[in-house]
C-alpha atoms as a PDB file:
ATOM      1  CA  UNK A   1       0.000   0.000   0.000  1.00  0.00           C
ATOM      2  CA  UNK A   2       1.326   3.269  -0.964  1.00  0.00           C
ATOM      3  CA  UNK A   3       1.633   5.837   1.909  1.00  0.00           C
ATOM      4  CA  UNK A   4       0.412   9.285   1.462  1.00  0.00           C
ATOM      5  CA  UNK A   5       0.608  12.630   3.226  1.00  0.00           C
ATOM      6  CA  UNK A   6      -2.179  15.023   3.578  1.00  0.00           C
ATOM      7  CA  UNK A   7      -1.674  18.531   3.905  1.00  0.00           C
ATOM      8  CA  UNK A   8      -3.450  21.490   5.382  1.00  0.00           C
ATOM      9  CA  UNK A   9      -2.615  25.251   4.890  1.00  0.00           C
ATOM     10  CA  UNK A  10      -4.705  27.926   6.692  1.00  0.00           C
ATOM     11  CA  UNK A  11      -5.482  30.625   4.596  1.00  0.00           C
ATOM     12  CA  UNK A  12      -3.223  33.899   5.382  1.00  0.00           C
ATOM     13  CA  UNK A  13      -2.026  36.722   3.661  1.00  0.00           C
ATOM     14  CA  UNK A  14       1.503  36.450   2.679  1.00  0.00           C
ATOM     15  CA  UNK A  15       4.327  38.628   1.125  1.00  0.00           C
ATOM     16  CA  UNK A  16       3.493  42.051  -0.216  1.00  0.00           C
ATOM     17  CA  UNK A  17       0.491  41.042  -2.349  1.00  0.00           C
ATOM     18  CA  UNK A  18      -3.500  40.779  -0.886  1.00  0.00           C
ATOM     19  CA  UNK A  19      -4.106  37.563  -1.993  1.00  0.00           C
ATOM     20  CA  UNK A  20      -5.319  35.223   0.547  1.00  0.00           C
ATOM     21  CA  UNK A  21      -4.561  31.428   0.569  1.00  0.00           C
ATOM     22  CA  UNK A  22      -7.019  28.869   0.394  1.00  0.00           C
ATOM     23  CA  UNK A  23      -6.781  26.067   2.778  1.00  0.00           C
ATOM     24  CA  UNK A  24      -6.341  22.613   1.242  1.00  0.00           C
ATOM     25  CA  UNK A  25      -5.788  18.878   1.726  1.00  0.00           C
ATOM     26  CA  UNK A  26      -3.684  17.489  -0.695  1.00  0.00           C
ATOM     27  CA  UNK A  27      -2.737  13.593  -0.867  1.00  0.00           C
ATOM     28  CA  UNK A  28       0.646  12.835  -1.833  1.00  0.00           C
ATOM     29  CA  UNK A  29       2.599  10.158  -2.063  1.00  0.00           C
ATOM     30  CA  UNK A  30       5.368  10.591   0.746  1.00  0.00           C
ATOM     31  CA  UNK A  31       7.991   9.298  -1.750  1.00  0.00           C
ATOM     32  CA  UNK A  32       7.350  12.058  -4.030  1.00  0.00           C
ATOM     33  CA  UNK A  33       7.035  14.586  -1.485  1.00  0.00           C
ATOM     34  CA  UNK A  34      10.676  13.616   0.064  1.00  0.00           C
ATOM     35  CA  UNK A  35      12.469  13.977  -2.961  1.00  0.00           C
ATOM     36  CA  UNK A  36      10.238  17.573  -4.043  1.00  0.00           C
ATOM     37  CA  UNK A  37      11.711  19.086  -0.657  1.00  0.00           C
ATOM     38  CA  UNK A  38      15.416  17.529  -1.627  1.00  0.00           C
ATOM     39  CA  UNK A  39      15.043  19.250  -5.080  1.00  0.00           C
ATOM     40  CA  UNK A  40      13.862  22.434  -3.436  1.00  0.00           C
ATOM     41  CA  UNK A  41      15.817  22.390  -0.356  1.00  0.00           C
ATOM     42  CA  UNK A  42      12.253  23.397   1.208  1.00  0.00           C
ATOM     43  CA  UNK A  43       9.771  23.025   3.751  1.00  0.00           C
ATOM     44  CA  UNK A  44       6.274  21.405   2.609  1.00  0.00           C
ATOM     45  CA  UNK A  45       4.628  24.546   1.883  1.00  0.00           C
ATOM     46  CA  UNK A  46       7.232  26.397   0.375  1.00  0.00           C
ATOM     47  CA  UNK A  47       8.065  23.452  -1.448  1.00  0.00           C
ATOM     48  CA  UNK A  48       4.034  22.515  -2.609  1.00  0.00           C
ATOM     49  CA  UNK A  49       4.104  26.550  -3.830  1.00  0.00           C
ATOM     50  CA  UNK A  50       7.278  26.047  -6.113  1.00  0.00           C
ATOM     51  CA  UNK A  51       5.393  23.056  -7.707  1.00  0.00           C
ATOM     52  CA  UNK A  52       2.163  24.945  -8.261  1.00  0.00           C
ATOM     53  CA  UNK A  53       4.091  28.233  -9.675  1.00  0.00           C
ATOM     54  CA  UNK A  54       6.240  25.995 -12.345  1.00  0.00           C
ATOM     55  CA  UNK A  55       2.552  24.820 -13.646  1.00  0.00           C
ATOM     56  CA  UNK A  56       1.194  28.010 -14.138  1.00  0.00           C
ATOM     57  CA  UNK A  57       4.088  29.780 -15.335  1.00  0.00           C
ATOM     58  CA  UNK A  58       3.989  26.751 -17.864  1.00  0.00           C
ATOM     59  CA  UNK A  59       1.469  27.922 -20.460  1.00  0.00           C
ATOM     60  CA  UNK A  60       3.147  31.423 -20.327  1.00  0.00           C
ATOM     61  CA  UNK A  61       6.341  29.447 -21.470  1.00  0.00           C
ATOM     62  CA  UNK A  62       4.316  27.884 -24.171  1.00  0.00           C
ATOM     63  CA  UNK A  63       2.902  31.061 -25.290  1.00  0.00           C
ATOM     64  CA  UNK A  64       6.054  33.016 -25.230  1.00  0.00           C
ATOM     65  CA  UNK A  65       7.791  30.269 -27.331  1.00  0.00           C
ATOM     66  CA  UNK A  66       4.818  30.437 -30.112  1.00  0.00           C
ATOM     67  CA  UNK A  67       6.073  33.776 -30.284  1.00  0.00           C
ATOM     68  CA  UNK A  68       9.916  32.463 -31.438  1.00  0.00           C
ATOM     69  CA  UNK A  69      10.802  34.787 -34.730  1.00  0.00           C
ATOM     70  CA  UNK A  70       7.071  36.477 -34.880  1.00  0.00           C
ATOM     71  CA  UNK A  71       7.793  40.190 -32.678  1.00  0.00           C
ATOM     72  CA  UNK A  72       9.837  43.113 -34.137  1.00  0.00           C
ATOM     73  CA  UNK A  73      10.843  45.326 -31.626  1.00  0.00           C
ATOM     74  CA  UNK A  74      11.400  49.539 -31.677  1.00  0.00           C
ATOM     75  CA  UNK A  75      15.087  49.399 -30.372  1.00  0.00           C
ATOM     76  CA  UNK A  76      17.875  47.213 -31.530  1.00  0.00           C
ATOM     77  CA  UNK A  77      19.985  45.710 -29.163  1.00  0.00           C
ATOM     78  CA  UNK A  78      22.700  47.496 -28.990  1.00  0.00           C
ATOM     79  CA  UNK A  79      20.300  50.825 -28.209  1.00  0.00           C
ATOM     80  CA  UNK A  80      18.890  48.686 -25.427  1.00  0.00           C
ATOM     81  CA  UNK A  81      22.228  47.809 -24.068  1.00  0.00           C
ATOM     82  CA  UNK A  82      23.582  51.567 -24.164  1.00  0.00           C
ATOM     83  CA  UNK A  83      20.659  52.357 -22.520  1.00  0.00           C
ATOM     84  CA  UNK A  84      21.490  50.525 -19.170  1.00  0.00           C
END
């Protein structure tokens, strides 16, 4: 039988922006979870945060790499690196 850990996360406000948490339970295999926190050299929330921001910053990726050879920009970039 596969062990899992469930986690809970009271909703708070956090950092500089006013968006609240919402508190969760989560199931995850404790295998998985071990080696997340290695990777991240994290706590569980801190660590369950990095995992959610890599999936949303996903489709951005996608989007910005449909965009590969298809925007012209205003300022070359040797303008943009004199203008540092």
């Amino acid at each position: 039988m596969e062990r899992s850990i469930t986690l809970c996360n009271a909703g708070k406000k956090y950092g500089e922006e006013s968006m609240f948490s919402r508190k969760i339970t989560v199931e995850i295999p404790a295998e998985l979870l071990v080696k997340a926190q290695k990777a991240s050299g994290a706590g569980i929330t801190q660590t369950i945060r990095a995992g959610l921001e890599l999936v949303a910053a996903g489709k951005a990726y996608e989007r910005l790499l449909r965009l590969n050879g298809k925007v012209r920009f205003s300022r070359t970039l040797e303008e943009l690196k004199a203008d540092r």
